[in-house]
N, C-alpha and C. Protein backbone atom coordinates (compact mmCIF):
# COMPACT_ATOMS: atom_id res chain seq x y z
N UNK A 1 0.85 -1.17 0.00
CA UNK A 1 0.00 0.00 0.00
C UNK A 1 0.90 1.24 0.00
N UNK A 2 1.06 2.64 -0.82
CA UNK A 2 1.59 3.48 -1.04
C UNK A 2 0.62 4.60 -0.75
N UNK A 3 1.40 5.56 0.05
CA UNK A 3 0.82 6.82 0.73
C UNK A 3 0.99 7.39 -0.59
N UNK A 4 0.13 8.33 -1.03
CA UNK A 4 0.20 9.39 -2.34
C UNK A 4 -0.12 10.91 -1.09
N UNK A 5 0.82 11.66 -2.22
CA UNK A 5 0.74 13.06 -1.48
C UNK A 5 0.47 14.17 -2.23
N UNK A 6 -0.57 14.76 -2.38
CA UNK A 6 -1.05 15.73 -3.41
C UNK A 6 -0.56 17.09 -3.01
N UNK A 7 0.03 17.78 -3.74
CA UNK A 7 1.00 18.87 -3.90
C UNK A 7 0.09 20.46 -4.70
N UNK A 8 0.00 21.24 -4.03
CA UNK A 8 -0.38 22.34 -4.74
C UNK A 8 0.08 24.05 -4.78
N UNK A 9 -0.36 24.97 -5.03
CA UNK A 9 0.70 26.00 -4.98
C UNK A 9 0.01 26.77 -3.92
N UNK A 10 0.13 27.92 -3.50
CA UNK A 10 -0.02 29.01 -2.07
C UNK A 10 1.30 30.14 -3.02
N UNK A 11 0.55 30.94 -1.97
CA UNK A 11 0.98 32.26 -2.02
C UNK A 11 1.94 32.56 -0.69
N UNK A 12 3.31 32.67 -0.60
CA UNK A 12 3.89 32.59 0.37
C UNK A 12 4.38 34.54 0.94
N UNK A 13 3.87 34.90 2.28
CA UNK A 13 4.14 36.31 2.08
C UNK A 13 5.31 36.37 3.47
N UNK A 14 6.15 36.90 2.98
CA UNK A 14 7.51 36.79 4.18
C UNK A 14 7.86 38.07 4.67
N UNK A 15 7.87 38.58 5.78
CA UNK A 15 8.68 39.77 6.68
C UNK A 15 10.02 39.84 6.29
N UNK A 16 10.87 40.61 5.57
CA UNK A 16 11.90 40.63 5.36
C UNK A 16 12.71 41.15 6.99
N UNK A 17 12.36 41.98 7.33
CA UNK A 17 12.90 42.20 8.28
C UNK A 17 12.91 41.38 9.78
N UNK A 18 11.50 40.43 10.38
CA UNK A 18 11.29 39.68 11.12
C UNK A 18 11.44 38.54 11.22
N UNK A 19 11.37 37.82 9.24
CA UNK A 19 11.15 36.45 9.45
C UNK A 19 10.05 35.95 9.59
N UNK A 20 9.00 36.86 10.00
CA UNK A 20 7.54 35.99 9.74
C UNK A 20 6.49 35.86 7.96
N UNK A 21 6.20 34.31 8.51
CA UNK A 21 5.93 33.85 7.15
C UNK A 21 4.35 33.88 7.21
N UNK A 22 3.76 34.32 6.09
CA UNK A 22 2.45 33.73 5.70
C UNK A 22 2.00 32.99 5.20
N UNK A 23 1.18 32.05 4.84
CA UNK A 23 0.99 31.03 3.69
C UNK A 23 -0.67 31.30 3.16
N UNK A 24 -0.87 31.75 1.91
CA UNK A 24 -2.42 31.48 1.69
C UNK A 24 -1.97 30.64 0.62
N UNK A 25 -3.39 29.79 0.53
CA UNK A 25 -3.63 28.80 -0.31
C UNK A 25 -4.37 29.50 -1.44
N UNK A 26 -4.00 28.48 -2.75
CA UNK A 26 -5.22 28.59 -3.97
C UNK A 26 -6.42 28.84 -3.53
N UNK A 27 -6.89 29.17 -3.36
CA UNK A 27 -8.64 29.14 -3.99
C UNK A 27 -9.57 30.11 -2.68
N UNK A 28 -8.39 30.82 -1.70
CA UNK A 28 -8.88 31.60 -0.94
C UNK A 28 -8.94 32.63 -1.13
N UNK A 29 -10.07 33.38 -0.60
CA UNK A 29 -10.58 34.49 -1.21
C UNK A 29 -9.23 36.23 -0.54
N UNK A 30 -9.14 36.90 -1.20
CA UNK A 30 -8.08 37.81 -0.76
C UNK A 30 -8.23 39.14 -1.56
N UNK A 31 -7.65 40.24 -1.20
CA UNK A 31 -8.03 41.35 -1.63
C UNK A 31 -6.39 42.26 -1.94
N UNK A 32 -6.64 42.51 -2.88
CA UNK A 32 -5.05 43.58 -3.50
C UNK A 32 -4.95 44.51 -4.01
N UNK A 33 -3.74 45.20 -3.82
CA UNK A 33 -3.95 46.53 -4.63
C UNK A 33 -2.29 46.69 -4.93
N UNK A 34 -2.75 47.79 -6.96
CA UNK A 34 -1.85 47.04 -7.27
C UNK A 34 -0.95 48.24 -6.87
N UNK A 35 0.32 48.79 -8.08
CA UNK A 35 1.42 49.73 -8.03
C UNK A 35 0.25 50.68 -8.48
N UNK A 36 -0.49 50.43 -9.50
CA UNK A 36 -1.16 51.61 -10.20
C UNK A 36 -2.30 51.84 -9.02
N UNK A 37 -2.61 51.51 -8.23
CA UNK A 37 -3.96 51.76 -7.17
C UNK A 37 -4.72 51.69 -7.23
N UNK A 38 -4.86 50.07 -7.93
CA UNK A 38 -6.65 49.46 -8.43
C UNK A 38 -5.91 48.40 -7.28
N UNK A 39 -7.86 48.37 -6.69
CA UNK A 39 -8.30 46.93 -5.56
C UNK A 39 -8.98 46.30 -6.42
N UNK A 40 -8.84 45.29 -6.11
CA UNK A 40 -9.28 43.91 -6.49
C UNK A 40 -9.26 42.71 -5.77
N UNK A 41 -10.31 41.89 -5.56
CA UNK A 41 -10.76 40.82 -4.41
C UNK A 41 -11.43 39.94 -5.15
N UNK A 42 -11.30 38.87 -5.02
CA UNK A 42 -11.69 37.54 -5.41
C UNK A 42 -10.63 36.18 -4.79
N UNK A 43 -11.42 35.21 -5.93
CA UNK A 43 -10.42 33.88 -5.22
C UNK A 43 -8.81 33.64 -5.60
N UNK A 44 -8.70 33.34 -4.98
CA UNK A 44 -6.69 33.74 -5.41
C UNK A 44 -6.45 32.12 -6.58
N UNK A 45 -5.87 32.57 -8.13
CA UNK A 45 -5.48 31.59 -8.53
C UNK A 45 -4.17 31.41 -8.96
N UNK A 46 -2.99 30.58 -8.57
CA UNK A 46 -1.84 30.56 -8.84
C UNK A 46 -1.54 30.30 -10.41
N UNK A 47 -1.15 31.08 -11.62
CA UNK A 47 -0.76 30.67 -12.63
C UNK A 47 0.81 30.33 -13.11
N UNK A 48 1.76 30.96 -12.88
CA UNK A 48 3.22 29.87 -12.43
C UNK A 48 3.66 31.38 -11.22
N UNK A 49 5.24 30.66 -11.12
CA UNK A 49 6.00 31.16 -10.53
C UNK A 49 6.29 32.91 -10.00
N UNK A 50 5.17 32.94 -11.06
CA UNK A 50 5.20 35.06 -10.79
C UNK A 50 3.78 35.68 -10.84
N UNK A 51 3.18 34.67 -11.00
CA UNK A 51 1.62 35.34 -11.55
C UNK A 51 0.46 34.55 -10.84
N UNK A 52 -0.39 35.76 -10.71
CA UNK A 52 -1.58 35.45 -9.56
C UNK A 52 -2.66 35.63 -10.50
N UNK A 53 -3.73 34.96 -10.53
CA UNK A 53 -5.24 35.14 -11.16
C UNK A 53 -6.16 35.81 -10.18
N UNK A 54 -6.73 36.94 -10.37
CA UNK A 54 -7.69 36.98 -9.48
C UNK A 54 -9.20 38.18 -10.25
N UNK A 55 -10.22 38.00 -9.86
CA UNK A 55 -11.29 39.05 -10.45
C UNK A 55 -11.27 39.28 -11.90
N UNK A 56 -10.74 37.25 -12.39
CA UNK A 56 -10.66 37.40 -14.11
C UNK A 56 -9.71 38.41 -14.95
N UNK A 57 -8.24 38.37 -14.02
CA UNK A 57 -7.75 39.12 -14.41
C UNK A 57 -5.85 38.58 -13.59
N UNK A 58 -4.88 38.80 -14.73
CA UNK A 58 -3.74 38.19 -13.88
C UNK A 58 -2.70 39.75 -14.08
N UNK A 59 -2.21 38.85 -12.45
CA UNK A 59 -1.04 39.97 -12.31
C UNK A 59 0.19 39.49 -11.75
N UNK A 60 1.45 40.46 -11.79
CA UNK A 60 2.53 39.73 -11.07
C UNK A 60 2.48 40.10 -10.32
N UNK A 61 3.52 39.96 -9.09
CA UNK A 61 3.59 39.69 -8.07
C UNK A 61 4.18 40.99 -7.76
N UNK A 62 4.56 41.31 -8.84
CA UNK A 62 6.37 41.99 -8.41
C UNK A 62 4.96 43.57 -8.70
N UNK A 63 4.17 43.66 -9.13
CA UNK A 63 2.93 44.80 -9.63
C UNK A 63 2.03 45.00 -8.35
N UNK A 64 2.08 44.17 -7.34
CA UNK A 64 1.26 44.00 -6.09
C UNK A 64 2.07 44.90 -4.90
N UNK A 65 0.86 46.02 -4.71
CA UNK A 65 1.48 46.68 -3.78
C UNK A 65 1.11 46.47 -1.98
N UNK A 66 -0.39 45.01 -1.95
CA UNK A 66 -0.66 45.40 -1.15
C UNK A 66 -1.60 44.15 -0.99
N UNK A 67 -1.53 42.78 -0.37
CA UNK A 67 -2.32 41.71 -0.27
C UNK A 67 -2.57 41.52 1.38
N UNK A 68 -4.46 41.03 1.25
CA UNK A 68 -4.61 40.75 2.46
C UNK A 68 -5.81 40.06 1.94
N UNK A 69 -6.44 39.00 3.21
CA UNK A 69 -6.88 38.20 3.33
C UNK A 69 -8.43 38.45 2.99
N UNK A 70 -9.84 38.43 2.93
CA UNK A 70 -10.81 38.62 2.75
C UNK A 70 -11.95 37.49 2.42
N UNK A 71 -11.90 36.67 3.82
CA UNK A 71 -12.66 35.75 3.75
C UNK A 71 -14.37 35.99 3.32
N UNK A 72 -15.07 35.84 2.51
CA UNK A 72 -16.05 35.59 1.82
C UNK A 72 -17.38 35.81 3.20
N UNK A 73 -17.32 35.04 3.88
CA UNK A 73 -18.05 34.27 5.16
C UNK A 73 -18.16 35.97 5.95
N UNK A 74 -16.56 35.97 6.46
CA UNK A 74 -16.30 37.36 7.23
C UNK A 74 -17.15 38.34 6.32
N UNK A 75 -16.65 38.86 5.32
CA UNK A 75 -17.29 40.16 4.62
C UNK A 75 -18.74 40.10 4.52
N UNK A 76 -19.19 38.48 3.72
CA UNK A 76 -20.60 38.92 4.13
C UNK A 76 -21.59 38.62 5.39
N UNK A 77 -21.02 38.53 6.47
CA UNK A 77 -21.64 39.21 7.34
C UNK A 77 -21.51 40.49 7.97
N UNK A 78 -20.14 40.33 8.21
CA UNK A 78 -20.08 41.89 8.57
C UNK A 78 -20.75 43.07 7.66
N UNK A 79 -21.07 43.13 6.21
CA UNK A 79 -21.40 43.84 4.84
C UNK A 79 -23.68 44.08 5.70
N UNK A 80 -23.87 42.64 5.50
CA UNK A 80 -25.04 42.89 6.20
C UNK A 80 -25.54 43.02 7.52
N UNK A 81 -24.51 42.86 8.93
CA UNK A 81 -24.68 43.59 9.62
C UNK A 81 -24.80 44.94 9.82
N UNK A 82 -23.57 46.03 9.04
CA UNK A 82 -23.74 47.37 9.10
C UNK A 82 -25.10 47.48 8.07
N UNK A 83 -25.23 46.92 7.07
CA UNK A 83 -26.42 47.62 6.57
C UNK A 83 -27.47 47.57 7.20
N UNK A 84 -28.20 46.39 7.82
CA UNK A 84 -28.78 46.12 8.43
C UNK A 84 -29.44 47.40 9.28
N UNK A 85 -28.50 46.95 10.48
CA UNK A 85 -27.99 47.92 11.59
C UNK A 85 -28.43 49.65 11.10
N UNK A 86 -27.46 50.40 10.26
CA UNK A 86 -27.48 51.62 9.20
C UNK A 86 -29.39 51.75 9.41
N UNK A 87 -29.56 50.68 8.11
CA UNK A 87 -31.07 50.76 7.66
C UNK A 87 -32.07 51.21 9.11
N UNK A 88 -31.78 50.01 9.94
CA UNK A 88 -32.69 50.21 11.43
C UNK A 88 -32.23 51.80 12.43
N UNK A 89 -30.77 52.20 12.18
CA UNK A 89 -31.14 53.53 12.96
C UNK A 89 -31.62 54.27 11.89
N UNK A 90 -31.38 54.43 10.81
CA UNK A 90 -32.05 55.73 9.79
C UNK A 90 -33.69 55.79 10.06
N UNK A 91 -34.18 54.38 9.26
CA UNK A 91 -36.05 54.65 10.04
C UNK A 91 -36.32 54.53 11.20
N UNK A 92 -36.11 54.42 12.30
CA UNK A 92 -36.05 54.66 14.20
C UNK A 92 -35.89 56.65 14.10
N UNK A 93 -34.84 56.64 13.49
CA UNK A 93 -34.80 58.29 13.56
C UNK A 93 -35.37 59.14 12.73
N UNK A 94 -36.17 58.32 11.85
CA UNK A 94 -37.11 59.31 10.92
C UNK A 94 -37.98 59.38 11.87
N UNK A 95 -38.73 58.30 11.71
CA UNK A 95 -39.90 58.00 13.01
C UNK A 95 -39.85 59.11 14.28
N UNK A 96 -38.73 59.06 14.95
CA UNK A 96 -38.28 60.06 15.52
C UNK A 96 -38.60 61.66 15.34
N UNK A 97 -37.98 62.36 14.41
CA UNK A 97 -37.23 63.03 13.82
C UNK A 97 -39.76 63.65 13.46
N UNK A 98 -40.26 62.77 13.09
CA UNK A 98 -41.83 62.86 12.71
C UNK A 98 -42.32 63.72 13.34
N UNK A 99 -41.92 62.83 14.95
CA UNK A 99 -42.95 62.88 15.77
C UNK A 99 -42.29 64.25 16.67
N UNK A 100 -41.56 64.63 16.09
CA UNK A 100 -40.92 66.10 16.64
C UNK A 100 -39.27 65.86 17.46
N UNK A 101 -39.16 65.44 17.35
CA UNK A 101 -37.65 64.84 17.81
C UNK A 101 -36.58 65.49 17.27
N UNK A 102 -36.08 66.55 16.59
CA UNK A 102 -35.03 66.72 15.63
C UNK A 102 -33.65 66.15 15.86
N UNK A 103 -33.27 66.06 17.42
CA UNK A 103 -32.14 65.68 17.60
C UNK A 103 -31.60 64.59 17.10
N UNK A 104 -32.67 63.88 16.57
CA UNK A 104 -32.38 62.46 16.04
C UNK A 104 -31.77 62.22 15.04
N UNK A 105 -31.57 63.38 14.59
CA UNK A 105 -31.16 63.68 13.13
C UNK A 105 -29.40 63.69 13.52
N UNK A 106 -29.07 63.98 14.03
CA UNK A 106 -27.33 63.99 15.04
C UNK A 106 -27.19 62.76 15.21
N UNK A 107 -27.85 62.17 16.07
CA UNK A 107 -27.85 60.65 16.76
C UNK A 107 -28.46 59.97 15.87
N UNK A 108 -28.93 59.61 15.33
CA UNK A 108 -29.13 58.31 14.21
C UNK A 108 -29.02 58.31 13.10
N UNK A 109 -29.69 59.36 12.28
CA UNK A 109 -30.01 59.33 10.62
C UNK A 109 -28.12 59.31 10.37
N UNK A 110 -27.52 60.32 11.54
CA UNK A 110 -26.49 60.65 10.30
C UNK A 110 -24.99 59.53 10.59
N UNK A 111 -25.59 58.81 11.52
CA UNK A 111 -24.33 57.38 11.77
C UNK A 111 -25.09 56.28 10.89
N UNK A 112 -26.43 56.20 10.57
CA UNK A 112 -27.13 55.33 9.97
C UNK A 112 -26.55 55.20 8.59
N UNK A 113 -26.37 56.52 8.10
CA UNK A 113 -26.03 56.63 6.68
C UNK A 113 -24.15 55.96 6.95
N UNK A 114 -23.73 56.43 7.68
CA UNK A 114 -22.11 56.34 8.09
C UNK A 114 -22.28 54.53 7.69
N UNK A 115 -23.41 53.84 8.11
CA UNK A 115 -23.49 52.48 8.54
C UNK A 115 -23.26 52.10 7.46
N UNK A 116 -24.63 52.18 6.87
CA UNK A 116 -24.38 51.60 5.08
C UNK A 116 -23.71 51.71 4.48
N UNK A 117 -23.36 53.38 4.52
CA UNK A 117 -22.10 53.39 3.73
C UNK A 117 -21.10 52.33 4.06
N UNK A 118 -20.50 52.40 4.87
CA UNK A 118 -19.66 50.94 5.27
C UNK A 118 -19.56 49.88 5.05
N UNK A 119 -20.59 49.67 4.96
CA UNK A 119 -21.56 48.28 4.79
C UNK A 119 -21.50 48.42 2.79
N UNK A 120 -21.55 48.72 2.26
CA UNK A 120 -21.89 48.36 1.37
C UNK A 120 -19.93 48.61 0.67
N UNK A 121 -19.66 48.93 1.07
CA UNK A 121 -17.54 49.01 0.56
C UNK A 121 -17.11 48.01 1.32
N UNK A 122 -17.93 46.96 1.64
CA UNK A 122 -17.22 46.21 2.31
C UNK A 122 -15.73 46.16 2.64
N UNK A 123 -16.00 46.66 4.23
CA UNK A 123 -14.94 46.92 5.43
C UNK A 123 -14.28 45.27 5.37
N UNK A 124 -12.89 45.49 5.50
CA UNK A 124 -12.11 44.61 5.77
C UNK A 124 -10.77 44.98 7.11
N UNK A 125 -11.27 44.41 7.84
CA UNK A 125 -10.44 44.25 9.29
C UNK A 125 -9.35 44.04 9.60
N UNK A 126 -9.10 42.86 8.53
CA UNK A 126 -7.91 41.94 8.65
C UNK A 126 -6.24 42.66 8.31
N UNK A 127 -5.35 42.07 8.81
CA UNK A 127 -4.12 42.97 8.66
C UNK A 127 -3.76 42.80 6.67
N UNK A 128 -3.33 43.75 6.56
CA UNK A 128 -2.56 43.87 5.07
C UNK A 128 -1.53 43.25 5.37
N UNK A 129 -0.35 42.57 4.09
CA UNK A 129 0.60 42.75 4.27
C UNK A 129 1.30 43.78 2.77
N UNK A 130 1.88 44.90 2.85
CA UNK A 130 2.45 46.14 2.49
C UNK A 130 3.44 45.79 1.85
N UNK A 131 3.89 45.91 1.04
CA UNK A 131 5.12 46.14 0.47
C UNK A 131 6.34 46.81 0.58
N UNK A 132 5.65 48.25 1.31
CA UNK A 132 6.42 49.18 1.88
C UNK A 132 6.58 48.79 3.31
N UNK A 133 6.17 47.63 3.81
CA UNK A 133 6.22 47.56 4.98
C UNK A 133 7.24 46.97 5.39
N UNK A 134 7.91 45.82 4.42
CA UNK A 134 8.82 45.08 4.70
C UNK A 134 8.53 43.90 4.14
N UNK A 135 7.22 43.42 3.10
CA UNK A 135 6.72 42.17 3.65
C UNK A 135 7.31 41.60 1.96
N UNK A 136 6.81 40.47 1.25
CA UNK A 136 7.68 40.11 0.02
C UNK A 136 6.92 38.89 -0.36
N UNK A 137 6.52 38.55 -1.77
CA UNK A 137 5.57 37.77 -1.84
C UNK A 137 6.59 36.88 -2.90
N UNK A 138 5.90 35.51 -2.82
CA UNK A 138 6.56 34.42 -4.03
C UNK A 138 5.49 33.05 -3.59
N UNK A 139 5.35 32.84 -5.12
CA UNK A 139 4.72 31.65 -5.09
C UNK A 139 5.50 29.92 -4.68
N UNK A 140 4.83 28.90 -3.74
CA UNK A 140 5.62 27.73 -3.09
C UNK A 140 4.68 26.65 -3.62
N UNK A 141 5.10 25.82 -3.33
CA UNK A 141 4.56 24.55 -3.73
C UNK A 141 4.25 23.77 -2.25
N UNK A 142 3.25 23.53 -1.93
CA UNK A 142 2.87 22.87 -0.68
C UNK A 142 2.35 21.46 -0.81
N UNK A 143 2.02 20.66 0.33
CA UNK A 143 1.55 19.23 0.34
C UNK A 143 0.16 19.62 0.47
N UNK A 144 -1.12 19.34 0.10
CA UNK A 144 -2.33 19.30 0.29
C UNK A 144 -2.74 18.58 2.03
């Protein structure tokens, strides 16, 4: 009986200055931006040794000014919590705001709008890793 070991590629991101390593895998979702200062987020696809697929569109590595993580799951909840949330103080403070209330207009309508707005650019939390920061990207070959 022979163990088989299935092998695939990741995105390896390294601290030049610390030594700390990252590893994302193929097919996880991640967000970048490039030298020219377009974002772009989708599933990460390895095409060889210098080049990343992502949002139907490939780039090198060496063009990436700025990769971080953007789990799918995370964004959309957090995306419909603030809207959510947004939506429920804006009509609470109309309602408000009706029945003679103006202050409500300070305290809700105008963080409500702050909400959605947020909510809909889907906010991402997670740390970057920078280019200018120290950090250095290359594609590895891993064991599955």
């Amino acid at each position: 009986m022979s163990l088989a070991c299935a092998q695939g590629n990741a995105l390896k991101i390294t601290n030049v200055e610390t030594g700390k390593e990252k590893i994302i895998h193929a097919d996880k979702y991640i967000r970048i931006k490039t030298n020219a200062g377009e974002k772009f987020s989708g599933r990460l696809k390895i095409i060889d040794n210098q080049t990343i697929f992502i949002a139907e569109q490939e780039f090198k590595l060496a063009d990436l000014k700025k990769i971080k993580r953007h789990p799918l799951l995370l964004s959309t909840v957090s995306n419909f919590f603030l809207i959510y949330t947004g939506s429920l103080a804006i009509g609470l403070s109309a309602i408000i705001v009706v029945f003679g209330g103006p202050a409500a207009t300070a305290f809700g309508i105008i963080p409500g709008i702050a909400m959605v707005y947020f909510g809909t650019t889907s906010p991402n939390l997670l740390k970057s890793y920078k280019v200018s920061s120290g950090w250095s990207y290359e594609i590895i070959t891993v064991a599955n």
